[in-house]
Each structure stands twice: as C-alpha cells, then as structure tokens.
Protein backbone atom coordinates (compact mmCIF):
# COMPACT_ATOMS: atom_id res chain seq x y z
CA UNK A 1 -13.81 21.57 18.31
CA UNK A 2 -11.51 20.71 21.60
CA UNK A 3 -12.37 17.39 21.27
CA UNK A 4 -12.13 14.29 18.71
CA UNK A 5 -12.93 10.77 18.97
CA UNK A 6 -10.64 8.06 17.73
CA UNK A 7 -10.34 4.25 17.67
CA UNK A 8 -7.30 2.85 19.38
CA UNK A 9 -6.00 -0.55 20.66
CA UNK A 10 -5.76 -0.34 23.80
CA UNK A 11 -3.86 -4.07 24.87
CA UNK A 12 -2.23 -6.79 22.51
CA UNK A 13 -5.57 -8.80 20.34
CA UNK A 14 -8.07 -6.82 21.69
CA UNK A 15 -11.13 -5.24 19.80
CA UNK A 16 -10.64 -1.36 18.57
CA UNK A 17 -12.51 0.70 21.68
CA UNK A 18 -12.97 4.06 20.58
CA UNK A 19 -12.64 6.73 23.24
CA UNK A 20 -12.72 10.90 23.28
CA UNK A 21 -9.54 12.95 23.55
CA UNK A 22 -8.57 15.75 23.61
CA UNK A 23 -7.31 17.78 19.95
CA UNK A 24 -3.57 18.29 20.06
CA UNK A 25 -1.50 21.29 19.05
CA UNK A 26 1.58 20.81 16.62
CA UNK A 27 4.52 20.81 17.84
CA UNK A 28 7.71 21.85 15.58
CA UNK A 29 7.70 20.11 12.37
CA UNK A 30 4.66 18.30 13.06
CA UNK A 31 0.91 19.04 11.34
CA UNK A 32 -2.68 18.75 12.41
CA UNK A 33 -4.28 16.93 10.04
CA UNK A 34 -8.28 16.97 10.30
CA UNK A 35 -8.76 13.22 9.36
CA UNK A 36 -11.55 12.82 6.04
CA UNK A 37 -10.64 9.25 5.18
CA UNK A 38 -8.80 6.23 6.38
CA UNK A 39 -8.10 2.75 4.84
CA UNK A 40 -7.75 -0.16 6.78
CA UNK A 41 -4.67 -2.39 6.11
CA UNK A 42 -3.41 -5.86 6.16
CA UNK A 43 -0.50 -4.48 8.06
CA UNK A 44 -2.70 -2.97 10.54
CA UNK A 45 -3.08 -6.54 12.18
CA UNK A 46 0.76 -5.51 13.59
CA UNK A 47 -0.59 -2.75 15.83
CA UNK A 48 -3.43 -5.31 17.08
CA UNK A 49 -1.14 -7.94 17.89
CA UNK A 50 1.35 -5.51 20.04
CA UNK A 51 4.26 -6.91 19.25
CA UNK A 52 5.79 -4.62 16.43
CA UNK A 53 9.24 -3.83 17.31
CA UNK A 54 9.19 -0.73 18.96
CA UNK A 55 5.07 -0.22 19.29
CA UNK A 56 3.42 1.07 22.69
CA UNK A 57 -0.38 0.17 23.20
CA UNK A 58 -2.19 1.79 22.83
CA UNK A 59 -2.04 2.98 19.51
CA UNK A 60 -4.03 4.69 16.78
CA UNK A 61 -3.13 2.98 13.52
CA UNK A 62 -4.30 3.69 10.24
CA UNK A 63 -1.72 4.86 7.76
CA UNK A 64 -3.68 5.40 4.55
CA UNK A 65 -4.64 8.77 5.47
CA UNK A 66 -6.27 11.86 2.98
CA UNK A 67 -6.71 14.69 5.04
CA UNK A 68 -6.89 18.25 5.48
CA UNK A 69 -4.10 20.60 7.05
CA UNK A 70 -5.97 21.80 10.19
CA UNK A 71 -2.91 23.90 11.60
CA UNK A 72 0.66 23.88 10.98
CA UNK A 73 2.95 23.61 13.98
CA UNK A 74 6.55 26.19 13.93
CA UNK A 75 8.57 26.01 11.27
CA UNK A 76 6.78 23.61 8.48
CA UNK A 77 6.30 24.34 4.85
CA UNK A 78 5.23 25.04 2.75
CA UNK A 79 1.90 22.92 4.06
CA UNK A 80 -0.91 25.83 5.00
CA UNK A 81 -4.46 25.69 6.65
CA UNK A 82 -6.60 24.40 3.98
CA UNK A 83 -4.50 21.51 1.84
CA UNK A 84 -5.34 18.37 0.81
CA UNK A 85 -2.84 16.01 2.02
CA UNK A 86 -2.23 12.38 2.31
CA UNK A 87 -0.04 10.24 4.58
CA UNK A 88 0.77 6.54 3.90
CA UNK A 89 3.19 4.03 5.94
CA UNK A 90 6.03 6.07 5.65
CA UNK A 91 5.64 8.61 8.44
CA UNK A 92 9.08 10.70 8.54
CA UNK A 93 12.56 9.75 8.33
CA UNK A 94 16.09 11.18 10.70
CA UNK A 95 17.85 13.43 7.52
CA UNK A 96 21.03 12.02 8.79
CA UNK A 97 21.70 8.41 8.30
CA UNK A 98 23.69 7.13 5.55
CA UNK A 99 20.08 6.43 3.06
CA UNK A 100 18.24 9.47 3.96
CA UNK A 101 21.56 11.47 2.99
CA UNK A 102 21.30 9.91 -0.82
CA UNK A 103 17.77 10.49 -0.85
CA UNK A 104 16.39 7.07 0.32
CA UNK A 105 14.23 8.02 3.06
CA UNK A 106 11.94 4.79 3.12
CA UNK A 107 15.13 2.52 4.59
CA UNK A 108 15.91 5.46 6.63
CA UNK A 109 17.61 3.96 10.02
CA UNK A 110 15.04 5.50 12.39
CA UNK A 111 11.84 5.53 9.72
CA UNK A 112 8.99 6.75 11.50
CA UNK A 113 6.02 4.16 10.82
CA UNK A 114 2.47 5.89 10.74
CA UNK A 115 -0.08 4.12 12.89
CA UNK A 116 3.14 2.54 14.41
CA UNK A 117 5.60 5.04 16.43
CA UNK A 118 3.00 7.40 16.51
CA UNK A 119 -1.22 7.55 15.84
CA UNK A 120 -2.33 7.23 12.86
CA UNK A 121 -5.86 7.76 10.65
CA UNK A 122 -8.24 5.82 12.81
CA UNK A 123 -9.73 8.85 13.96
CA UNK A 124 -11.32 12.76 13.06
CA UNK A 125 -7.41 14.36 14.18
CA UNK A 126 -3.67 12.93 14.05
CA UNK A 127 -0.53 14.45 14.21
CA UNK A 128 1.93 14.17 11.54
CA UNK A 129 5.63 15.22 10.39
CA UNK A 130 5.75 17.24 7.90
CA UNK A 131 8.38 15.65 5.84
CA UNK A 132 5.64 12.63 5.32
CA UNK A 133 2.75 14.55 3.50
CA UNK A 134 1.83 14.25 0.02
CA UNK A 135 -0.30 17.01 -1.72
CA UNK A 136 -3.55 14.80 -3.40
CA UNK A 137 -4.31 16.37 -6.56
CA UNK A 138 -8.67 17.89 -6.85
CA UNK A 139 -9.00 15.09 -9.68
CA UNK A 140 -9.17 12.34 -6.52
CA UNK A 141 -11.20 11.87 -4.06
CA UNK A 142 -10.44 11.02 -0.33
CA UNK A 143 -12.08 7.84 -0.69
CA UNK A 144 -9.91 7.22 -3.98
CA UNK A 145 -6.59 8.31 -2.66
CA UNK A 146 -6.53 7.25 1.10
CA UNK A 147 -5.49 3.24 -0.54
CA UNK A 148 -3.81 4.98 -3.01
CA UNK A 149 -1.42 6.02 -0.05
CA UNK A 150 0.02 1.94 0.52
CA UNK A 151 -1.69 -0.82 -1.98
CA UNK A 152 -0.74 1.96 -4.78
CA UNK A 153 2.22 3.73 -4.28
CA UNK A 154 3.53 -0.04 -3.20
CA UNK A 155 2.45 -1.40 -6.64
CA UNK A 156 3.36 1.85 -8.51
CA UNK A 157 6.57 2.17 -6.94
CA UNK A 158 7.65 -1.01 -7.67
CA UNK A 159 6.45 -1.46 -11.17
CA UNK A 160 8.57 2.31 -12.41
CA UNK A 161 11.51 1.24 -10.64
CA UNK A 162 11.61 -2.84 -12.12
CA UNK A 163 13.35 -3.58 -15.28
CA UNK A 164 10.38 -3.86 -17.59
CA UNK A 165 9.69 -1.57 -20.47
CA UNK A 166 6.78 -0.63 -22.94
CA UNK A 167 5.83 -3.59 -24.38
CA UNK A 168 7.70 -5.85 -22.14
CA UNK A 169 5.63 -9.00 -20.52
CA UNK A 170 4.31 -8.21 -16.93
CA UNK A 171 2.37 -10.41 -15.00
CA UNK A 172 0.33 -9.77 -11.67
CA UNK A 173 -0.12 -12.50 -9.32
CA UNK A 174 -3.45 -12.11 -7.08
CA UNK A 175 -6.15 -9.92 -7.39
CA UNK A 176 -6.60 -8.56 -4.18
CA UNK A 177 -6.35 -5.17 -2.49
CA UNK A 178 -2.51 -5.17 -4.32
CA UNK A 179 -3.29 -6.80 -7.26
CA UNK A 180 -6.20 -5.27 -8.78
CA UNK A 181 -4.21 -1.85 -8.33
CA UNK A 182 -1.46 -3.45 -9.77
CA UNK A 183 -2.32 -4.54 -13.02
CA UNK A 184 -4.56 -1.03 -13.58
CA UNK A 185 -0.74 0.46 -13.20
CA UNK A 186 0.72 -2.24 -15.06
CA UNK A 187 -1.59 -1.32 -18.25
CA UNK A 188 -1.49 2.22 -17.92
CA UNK A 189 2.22 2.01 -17.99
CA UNK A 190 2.06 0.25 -21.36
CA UNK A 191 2.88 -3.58 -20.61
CA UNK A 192 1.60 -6.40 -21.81
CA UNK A 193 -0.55 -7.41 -18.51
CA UNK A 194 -1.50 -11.01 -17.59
CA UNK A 195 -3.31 -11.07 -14.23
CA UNK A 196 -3.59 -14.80 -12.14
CA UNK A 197 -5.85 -15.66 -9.89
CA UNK A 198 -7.36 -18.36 -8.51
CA UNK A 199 -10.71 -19.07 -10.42
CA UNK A 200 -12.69 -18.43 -14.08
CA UNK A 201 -14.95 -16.28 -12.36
CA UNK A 202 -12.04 -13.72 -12.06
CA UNK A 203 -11.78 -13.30 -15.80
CA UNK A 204 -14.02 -10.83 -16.05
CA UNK A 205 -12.47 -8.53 -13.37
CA UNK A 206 -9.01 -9.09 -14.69
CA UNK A 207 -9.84 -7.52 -18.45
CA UNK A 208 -12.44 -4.27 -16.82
CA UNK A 209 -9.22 -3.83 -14.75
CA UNK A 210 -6.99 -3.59 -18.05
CA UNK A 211 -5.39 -6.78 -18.09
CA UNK A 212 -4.32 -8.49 -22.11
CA UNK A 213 -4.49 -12.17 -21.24
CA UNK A 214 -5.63 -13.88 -17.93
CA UNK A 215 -4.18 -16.91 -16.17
CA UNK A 216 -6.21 -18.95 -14.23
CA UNK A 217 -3.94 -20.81 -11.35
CA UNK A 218 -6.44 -23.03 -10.83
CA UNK A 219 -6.45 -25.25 -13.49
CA UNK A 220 -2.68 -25.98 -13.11
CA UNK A 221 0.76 -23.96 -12.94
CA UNK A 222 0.98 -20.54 -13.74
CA UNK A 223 4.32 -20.24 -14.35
CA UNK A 224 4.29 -22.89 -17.12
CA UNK A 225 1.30 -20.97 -18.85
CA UNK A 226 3.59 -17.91 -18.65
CA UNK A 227 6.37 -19.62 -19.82
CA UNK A 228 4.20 -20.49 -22.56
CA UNK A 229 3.71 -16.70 -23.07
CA UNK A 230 7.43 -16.31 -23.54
CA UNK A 231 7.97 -15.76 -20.09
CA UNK A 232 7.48 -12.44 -18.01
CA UNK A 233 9.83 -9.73 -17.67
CA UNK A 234 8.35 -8.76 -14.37
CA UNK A 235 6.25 -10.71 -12.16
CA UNK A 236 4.10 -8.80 -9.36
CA UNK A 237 4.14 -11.27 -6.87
CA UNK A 238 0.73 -9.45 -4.18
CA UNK A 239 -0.59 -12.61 -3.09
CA UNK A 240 0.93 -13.97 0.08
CA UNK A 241 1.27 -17.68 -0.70
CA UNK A 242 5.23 -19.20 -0.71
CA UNK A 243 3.55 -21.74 -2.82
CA UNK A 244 1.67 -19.61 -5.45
CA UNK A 245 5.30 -17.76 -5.76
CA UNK A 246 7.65 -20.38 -5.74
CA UNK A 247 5.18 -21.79 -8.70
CA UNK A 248 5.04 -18.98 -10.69
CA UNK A 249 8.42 -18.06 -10.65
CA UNK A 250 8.99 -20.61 -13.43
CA UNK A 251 7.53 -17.89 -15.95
CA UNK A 252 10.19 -15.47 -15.57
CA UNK A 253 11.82 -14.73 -18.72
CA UNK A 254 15.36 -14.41 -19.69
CA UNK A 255 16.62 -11.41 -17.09
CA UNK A 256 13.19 -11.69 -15.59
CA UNK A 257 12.54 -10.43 -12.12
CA UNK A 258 9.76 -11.21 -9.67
CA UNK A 259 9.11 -8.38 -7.74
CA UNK A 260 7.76 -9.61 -4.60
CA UNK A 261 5.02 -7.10 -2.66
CA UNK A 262 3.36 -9.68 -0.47
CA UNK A 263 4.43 -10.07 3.00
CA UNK A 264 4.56 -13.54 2.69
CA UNK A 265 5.07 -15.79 6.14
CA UNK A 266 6.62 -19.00 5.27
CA UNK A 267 10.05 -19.51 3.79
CA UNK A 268 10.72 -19.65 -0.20
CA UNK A 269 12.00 -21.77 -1.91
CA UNK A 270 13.55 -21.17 -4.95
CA UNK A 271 16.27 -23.07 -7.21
CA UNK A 272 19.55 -21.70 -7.93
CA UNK A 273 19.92 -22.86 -11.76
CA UNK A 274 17.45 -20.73 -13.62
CA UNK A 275 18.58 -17.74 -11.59
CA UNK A 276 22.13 -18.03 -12.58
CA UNK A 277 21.72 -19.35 -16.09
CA UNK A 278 18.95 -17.20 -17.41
CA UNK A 279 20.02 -14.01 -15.42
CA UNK A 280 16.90 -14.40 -13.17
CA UNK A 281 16.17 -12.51 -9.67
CA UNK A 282 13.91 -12.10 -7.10
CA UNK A 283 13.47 -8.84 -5.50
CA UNK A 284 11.52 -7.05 -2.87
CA UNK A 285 10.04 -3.71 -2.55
CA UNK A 286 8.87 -1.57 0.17
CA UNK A 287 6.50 1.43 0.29
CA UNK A 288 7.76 4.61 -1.09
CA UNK A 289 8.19 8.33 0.96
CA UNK A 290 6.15 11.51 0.31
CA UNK A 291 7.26 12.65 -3.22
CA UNK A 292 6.29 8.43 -4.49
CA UNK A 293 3.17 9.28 -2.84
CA UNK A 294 2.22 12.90 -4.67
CA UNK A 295 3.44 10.75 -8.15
CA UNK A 296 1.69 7.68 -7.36
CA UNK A 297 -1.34 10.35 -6.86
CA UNK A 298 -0.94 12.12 -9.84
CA UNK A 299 -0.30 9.28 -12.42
CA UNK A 300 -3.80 7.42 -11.12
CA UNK A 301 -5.36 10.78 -11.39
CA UNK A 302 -3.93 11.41 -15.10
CA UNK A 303 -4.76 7.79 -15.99
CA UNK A 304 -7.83 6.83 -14.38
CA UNK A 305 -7.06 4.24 -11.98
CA UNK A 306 -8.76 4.34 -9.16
CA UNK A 307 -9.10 1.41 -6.18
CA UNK A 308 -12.10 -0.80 -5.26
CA UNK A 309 -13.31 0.35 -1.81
CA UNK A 310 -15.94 -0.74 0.94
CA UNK A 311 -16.82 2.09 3.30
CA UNK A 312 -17.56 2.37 6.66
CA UNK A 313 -18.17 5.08 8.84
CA UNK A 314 -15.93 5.70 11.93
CA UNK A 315 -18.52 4.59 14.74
CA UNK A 316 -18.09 0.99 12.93
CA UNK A 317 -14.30 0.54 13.01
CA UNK A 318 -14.53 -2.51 14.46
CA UNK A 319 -17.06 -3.85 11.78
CA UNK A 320 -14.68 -2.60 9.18
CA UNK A 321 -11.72 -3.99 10.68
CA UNK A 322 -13.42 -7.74 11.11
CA UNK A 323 -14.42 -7.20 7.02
CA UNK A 324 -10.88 -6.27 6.17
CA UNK A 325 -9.25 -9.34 8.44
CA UNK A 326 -12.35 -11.93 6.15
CA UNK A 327 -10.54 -11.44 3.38
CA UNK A 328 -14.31 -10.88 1.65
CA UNK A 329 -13.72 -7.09 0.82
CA UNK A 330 -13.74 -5.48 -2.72
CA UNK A 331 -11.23 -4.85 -2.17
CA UNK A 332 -9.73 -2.01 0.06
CA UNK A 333 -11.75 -0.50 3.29
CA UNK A 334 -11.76 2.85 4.26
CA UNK A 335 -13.12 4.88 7.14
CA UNK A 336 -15.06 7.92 6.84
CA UNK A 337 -15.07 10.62 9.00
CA UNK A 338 -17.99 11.87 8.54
C-alpha cells in the first residue's frame, strides 16, 4: 500500500475531514507504525481548538496508539518489522536537558507531544520516534491497550509513585475514563479503595470495578464521609471539578496527599491550616515515558484490568469524536483500523 487515509484537522474548531496521503518512509530514529487502534482523548480537544503552544493545523492527533512496526527507519532498535507497539502522549524527548539526563524524560525541555508536534493515531500509518514506543505484551489486545497508553499509565503512574502503601486508605474521585481505571489499579495494588461519584446508581460499577466501600457525593460531602473513614492516604482526584476537589480534600489523612490527574480549568482553592498542621499536600502528575508505558502494560495484563471502551471504525471519526466530547461514553473510545 502507497497510500493511507487519515483524519486530520485541518483549521482551528473545525470537524475532523479525512483525506488520502501518501505512506511515509522513516527517517533516522523514527518508525512506521501501521496504525490497529486509536483512542480518542479529552486532550485531543487541544489539537481541535489550534491553539496548543507550538501546534500547526493541520494535525493528526490521536496519541493512544497500539500498533504494529511497519518499517524501521536507520539506526533504531531494537524495534523490528513485526512488533506490537504502543505510543501514548509522550512522543520523544531531547537526551540533553537537565531531566532527560537523570532519567525524567516526561518534563523533558523539548518533549515531543504525539498528536501534537507531530501526527498522531487518527489514521492506518504515523510516524514515530523510537525512543517513545512501548512493547504491548500478547495477553492485551489493541483495543485493551491503546487507553491503556494515557487514562492508565496516568492513573498507574501516579498511584506507584504516591505515598500510599498496602493497606493504606485510597480513594478515587470520578468514575470516568480516569477513574474507573483508577480504582481497578488502586485494588490490584492492594489498597483499601473507596470510589465517589456522583449518584447510587454508580454503586454497582464501583464494587465490579474492585472498589471496598463507595461514596456517593451526592448526598453531601465526600471528604467528611472519608474523614469518617479515617481519612485517605491518597486521594485520586480524575474528575475535573475545582469544587468536587476542593470538597474532598477534607478526607485526607494525616500526611495525606491528593494526587490530582484532572486537568481541571478553574482555580483551587485550598486552606493553608490542614496542610501545614497535619502534613497534608496536593500534588500533580503527568503522563509517564515509554518504559511507564511497557509496565503500566504489563501489570494490567498480569492483573486483569482492562478499560471500558466504545468502538468506532475509522470512516466515523467524527461520530466518535462528538461521543467522546458528550461525555456519554463507557468510558474510553477507540478507533479501529480496520
């Protein structure tokens, strides 16, 4: 094949067109990736609206990519033709700046965003830097692992690097595309999990999912029925309401820490007392790079946790992209190349 189709924005709010190009050849350090599954992001909504620092429209996004290695470009490894790879928002990082020389390639200087500085999933080919692949383990699907490659490793990577333990109290505010990832991690892991949401109906979901207890936000604060609990260790903070957060901050714990995963919009507000006199923080977390993705990967396939998808074929990005945007899916989308 000399040609693929992808689906691009072409100008700042506009619909996804999709359009024909032609296949591209790696370059040095760079891999063809045939494309076999793409999830649709919240984050994605950054490439629509154009004004990402540093974006050019138009743009491929899509950074929740499993794929195949098509053909490797001069001098990669140890990638070959034939491997089942990933690729998730982290697309590549410089080698030289101060963080990628200790090993901290996601606040690298110059990160590479996929989907951003260069196109991502949304189509049967991309291009990617070799640096950014993760190897998917045969126990997961493409469907399975392409959310895997930002609502997990995000949730995963934050949860193994917070201060809770075994045993400890963890809680998991929303259950949304994050959420519902994160308290399947947060039980595998061996916390206590509490999931809140919004609603009774939600119970349900919350224990299948492996949560202990369930806190419905609804019926008043959430952070006094944690408190009630003890108080959390760690609080997951996926939904992005200032509100819901500032509210359930007040069931942190002695030395608890809200870890906050949400992009949220509007300024927080939180009090100064409780974080200096019961050792309290807040703290946020970004993605992870390639090797967070292969253990994110592995630990879902060793455990069993797998994400909630909705599927839609490439020919219907736009319908996919409208259902992700509604806030109705259950609870990732992902493209299907065929």
């Amino acid at each position: 094949m000399t040609t693929m189709t992808v689906a691009r924005f072409s100008a700042a709010n506009a619909a996804l067109e999709l359009v024909t190009r032609e296949v591209p050849e790696p370059g040095a350090g760079q891999v063809l990736l045939r494309v076999r599954a793409c999830g649709i992001c919240h984050s994605d909504l950054f490439v629509q609206g154009g004004a990402f620092p540093g974006l050019r429209l138009p743009r491929v996004p899509g950074h929740e990519v499993a794929a195949v290695v098509e053909r490797v470009g001069p001098g990669v490894r140890p990638w070959q033709t034939g491997d089942r790879v990933g690729i998730g928002w982290h697309g590549g990082h410089c080698f030289v700046c101060d963080s990628c020389r200790v090993g901290d390639f996601i606040t690298c200087r110059e990160e590479q965003i996929t989907g951003f500085a260069y196109d991502g999933g949304y189509g049967e080919y991309m291009l990617a830097r070799a640096e950014a692949l993760a190897r998917i383990p045969d126990a997961l699907g493409d469907i399975e692992a392409a959310p895997l490659l930002c609502a997990g490793i995000t949730t995963f990577n934050a949860l193994r690097n917070s201060p809770a333990r075994p045993g400890d109290l963890v809680a998991v505010q929303g259950l949304g595309g994050l959420g519902h990832l994160a308290v399947q991690f947060a039980h595998r892991m061996g916390f206590r999990t509490v999931a809140i949401a919004r609603g009774d109906d939600k119970r349900p979901l919350a224990t299948q999912l492996g949560a202990d207890q369930y806190v419905d936000s609804a019926k008043g604060s959430a952070g006094q029925a944690l408190a009630a609990l003890g108080g959390a260790r760690v609080i997951v903070a996926t939904a992005p309401s200032a509100a819901a957060v500032e509210d359930v901050m007040g069931g942190l714990g002695v030395a608890g820490q809200l870890l906050l995963v949400a992009a949220v919009a509007e300024p927080l507000r939180v009090s100064a007392l409780p974080l200096i006199s019961r050792r309290q923080s807040l703290r946020g977390w970004p993605s992870g790079h390639a090797k967070d993705s292969e253990d994110t990967l592995r630990f879902a396939a060793a455990t069993g946790i797998r994400p909630m998808v909705e599927t839609f074929p490439l020919a219907r990005a736009n319908e996919a992209f409208a259902r992700m945007v509604s806030g109705k899916a259950r609870f990732r989308v992902v493209l299907t190349m065929g």
